[in-house]
PDB file of N, CA and C in Angstrom:
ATOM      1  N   UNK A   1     -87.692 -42.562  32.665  1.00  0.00           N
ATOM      2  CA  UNK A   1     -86.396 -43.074  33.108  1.00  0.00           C
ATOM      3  C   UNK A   1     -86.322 -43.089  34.641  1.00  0.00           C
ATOM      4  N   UNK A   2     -87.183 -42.203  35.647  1.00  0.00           N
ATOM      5  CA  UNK A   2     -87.474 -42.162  36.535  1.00  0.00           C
ATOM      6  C   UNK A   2     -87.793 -43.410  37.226  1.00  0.00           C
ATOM      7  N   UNK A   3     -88.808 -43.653  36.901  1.00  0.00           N
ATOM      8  CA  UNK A   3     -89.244 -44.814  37.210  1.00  0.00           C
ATOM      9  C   UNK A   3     -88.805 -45.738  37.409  1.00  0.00           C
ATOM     10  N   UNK A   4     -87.744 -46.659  36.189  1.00  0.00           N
ATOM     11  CA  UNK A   4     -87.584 -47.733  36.061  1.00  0.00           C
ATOM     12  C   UNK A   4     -85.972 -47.750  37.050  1.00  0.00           C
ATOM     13  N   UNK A   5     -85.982 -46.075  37.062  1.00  0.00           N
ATOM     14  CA  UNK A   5     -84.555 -46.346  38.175  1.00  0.00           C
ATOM     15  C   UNK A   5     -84.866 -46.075  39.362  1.00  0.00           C
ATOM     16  N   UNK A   6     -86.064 -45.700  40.102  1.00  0.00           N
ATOM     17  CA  UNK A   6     -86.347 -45.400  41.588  1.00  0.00           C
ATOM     18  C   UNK A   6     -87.459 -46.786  42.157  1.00  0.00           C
ATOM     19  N   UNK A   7     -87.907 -47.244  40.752  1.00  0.00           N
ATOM     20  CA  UNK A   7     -89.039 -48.537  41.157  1.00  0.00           C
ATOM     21  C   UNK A   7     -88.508 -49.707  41.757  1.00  0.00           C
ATOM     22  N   UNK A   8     -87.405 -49.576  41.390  1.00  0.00           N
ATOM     23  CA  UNK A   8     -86.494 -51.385  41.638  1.00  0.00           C
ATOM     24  C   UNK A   8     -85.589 -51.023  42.312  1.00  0.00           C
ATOM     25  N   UNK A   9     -85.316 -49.839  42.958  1.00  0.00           N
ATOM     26  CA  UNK A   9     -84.137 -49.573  43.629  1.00  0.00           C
ATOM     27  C   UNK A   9     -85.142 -49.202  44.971  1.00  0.00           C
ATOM     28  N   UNK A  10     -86.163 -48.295  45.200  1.00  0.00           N
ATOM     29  CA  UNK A  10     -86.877 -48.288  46.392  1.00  0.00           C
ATOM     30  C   UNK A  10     -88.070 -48.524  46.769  1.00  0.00           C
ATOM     31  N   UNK A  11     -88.514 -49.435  46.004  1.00  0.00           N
ATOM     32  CA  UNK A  11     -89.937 -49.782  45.396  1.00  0.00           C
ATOM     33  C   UNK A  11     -90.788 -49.344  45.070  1.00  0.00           C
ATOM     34  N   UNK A  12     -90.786 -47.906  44.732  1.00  0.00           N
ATOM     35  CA  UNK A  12     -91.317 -47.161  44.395  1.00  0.00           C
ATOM     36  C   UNK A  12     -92.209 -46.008  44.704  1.00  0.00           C
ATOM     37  N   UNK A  13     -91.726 -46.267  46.223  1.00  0.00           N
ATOM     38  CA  UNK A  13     -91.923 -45.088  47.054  1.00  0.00           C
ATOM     39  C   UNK A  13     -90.908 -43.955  47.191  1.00  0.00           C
ATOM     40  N   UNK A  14     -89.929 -43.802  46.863  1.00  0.00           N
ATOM     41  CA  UNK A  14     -89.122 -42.984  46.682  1.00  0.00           C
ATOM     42  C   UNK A  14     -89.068 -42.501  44.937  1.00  0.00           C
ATOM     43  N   UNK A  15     -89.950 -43.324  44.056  1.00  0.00           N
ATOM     44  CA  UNK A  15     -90.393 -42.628  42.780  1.00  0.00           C
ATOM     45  C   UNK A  15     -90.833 -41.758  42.649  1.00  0.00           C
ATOM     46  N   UNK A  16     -92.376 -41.375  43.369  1.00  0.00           N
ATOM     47  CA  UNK A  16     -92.980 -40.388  43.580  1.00  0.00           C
ATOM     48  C   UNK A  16     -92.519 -39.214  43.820  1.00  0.00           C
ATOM     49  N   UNK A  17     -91.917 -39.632  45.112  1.00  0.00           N
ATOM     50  CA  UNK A  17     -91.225 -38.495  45.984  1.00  0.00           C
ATOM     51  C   UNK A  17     -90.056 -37.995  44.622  1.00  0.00           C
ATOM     52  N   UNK A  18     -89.561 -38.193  44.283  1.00  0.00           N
ATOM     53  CA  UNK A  18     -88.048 -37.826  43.546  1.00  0.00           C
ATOM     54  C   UNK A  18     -88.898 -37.459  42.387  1.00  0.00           C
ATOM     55  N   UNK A  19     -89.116 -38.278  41.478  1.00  0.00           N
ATOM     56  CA  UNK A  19     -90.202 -37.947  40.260  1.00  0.00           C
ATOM     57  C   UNK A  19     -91.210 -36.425  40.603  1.00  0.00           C
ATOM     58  N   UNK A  20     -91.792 -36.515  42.046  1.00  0.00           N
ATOM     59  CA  UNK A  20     -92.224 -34.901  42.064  1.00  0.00           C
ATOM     60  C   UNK A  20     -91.237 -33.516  41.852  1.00  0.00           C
ATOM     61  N   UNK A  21     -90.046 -34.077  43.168  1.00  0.00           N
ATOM     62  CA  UNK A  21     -89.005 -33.241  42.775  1.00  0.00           C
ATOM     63  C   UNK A  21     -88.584 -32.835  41.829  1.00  0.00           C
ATOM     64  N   UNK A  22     -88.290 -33.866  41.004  1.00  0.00           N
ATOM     65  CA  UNK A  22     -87.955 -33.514  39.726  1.00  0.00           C
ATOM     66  C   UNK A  22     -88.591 -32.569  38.777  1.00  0.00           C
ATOM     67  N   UNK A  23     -89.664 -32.707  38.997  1.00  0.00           N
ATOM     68  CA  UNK A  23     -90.937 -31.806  38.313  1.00  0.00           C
ATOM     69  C   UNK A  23     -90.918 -30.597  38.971  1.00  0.00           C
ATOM     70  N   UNK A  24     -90.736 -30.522  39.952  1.00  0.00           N
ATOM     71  CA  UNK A  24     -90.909 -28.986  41.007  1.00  0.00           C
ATOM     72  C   UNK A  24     -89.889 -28.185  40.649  1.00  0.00           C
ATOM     73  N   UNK A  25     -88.623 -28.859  40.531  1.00  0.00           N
ATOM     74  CA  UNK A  25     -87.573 -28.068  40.313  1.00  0.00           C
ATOM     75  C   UNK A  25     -87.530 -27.546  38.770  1.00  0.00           C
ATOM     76  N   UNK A  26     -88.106 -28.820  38.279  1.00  0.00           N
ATOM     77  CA  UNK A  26     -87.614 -27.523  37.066  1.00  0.00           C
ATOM     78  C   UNK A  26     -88.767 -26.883  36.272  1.00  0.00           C
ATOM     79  N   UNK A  27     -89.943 -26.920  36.887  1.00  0.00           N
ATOM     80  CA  UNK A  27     -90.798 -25.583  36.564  1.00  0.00           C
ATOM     81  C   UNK A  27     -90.839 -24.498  38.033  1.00  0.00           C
ATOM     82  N   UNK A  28     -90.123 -24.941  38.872  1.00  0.00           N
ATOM     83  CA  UNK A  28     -89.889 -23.325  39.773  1.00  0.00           C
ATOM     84  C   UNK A  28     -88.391 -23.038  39.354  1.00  0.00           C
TER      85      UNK A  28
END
């Protein structure tokens, strides 16, 4: 769901970035 809402909204350089976050936060 990441994706298809950070790909077309910042081309998908701000996917990564946020999509990592996302992951960081919720296994720390």
């Amino acid at each position: 769901f990441y994706r298809c809402q950070f790909d077309p909204s910042t081309g998908g350089e701000m996917l990564q970035m946020e999509f990592h976050n996302f992951l960081k936060g919720e296994d720390s």
